[in-house]
Protein backbone atom coordinates (compact mmCIF):
# COMPACT_ATOMS: atom_id res chain seq x y z
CA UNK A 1 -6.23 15.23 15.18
CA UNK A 2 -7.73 15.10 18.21
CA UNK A 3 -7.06 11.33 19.44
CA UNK A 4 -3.86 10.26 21.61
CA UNK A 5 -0.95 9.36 19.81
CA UNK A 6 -0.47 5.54 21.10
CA UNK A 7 -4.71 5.27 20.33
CA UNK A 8 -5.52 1.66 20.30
CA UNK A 9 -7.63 2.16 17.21
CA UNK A 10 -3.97 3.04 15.26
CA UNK A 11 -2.11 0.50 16.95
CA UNK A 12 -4.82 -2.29 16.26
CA UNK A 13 -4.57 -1.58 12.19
CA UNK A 14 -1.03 -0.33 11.65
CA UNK A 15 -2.49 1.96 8.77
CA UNK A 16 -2.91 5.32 8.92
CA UNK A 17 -5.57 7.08 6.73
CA UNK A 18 -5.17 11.29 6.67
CA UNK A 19 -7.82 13.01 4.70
CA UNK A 20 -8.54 16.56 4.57
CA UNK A 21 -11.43 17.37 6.93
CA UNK A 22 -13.87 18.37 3.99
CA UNK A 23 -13.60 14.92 2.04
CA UNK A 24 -16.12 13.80 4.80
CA UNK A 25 -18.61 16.05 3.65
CA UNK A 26 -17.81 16.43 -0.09
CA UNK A 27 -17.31 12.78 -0.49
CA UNK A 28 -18.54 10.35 1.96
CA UNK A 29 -18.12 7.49 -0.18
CA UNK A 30 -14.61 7.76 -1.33
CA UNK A 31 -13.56 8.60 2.42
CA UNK A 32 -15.54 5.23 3.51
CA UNK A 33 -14.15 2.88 0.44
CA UNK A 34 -10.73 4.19 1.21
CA UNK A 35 -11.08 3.79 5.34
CA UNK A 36 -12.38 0.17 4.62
CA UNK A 37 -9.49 -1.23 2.15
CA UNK A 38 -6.68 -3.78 3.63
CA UNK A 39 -9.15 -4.73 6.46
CA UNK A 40 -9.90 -0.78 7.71
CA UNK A 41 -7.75 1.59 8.51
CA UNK A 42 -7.78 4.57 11.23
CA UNK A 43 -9.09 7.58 9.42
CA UNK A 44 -7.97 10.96 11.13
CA UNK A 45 -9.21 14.48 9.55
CA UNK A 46 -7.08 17.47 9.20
CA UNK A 47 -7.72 20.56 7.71
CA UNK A 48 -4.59 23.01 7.26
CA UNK A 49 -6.50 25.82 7.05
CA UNK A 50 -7.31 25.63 10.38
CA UNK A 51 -4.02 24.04 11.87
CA UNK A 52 -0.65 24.77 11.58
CA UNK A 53 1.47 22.79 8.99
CA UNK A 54 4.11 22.14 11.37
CA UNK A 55 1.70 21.48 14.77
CA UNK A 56 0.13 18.87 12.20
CA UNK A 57 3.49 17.09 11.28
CA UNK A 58 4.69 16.84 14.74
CA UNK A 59 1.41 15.34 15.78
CA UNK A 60 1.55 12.92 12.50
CA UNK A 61 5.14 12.12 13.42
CA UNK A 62 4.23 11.05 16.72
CA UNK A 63 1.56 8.83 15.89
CA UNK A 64 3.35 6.86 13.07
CA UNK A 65 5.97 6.42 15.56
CA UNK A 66 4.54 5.53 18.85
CA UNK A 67 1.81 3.46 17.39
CA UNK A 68 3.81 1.55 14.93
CA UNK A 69 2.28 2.48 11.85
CA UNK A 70 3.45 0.47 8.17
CA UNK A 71 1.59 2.91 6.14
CA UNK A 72 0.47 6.00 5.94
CA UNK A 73 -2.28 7.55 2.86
CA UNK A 74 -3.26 10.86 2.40
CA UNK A 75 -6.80 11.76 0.69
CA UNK A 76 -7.27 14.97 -0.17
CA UNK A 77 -9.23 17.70 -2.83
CA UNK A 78 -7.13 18.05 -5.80
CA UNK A 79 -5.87 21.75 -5.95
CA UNK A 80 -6.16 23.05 -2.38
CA UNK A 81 -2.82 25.29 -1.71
CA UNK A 82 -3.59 23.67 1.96
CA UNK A 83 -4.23 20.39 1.61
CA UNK A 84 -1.24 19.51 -0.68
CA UNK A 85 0.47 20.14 2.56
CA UNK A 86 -0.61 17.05 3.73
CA UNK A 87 1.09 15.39 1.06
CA UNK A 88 4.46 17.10 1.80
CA UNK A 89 4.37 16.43 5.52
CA UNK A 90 4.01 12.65 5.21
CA UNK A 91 6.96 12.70 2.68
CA UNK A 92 9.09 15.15 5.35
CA UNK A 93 8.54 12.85 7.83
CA UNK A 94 9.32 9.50 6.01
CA UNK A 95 12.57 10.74 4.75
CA UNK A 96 13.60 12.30 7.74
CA UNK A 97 12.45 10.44 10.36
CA UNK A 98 10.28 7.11 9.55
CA UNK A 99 11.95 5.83 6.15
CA UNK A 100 10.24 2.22 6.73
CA UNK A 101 6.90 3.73 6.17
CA UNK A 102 5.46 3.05 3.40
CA UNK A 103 3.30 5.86 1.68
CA UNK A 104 0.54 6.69 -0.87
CA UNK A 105 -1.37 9.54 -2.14
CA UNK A 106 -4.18 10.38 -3.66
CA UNK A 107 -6.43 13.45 -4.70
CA UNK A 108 -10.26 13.66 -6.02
CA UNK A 109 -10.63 16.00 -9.18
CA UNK A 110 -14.53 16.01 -9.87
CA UNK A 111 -15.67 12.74 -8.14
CA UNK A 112 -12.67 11.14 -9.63
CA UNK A 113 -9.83 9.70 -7.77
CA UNK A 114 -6.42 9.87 -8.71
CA UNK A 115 -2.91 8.19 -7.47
CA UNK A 116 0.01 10.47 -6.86
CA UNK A 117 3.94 8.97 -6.98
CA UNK A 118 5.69 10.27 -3.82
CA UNK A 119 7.92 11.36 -6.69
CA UNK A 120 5.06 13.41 -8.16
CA UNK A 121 4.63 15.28 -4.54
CA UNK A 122 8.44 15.77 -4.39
CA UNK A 123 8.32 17.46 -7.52
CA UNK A 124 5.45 19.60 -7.20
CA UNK A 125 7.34 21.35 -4.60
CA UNK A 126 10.20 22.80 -6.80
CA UNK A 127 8.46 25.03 -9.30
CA UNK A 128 11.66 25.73 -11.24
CA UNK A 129 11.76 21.86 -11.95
CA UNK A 130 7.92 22.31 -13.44
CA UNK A 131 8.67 25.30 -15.06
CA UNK A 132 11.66 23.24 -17.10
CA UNK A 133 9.01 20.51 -17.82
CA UNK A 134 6.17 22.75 -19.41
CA UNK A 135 9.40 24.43 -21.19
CA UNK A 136 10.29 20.86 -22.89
CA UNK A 137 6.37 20.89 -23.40
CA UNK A 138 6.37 23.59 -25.94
């Protein structure tokens, strides 16, 4: 999160990569597969545990919009109370302020990467509406 928001690295690929800072280290090779798909994409690291959720969403929000960027993915740990944040804020700011960008999501469980629907973020944020669902489930 340290880099300018008009960078010419973002502007150059138009796709944003966010990972949380300790995929680097837990799982170099996912981060690097991920940062080199659709011709590379700028990778930025945040960690919520040590920034703000809203400081990191403002910054976010500026970059998307000042360097003009079509997509934005999130990587992150599977299960971190932080790093789902991550998830949220690129949702919050689509709907509210960038609904052209397009978004994805994805979390690592074990080595193992798996896709998240925007849908599935949007929901994980209403407990009631997963407490109804593992009701149904019984």
């Amino acid at each position: 999160m340290r880099i300018n928001v008009g960078d010419r690295r973002l502007r150059e690929t138009g796709l944003l990569l966010l990972i949380g800072s300790c995929m680097r280290s837990r799982y170099p090779e996912i981060v690097e597969e991920f940062r080199n798909r659709d011709g590379g994409q700028a990778v930025l690291d945040v960690c919520l545990e040590e920034m703000h959720v809203n400081h990191a969403g403002f910054k976010i929000a500026s970059i998307i919009r000042y360097s003009d960027i079509k997509r934005v993915t999130a990587l992150t740990v599977d299960g971190s109370p932080h790093c789902v944040q991550l998830h949220y804020v690129i949702e919050d700011i689509k709907r509210h302020f960038t609904p052209e960008v397009e978004t994805a999501h994805y979390v690592v469980e074990r080595g193992e990467v798996f896709e998240i629907t925007p849908k599935a973020v949007k929901r994980s944020r209403h407990l009631s509406n997963i407490q109804q669902m593992l009701d149904k489930k019984r």
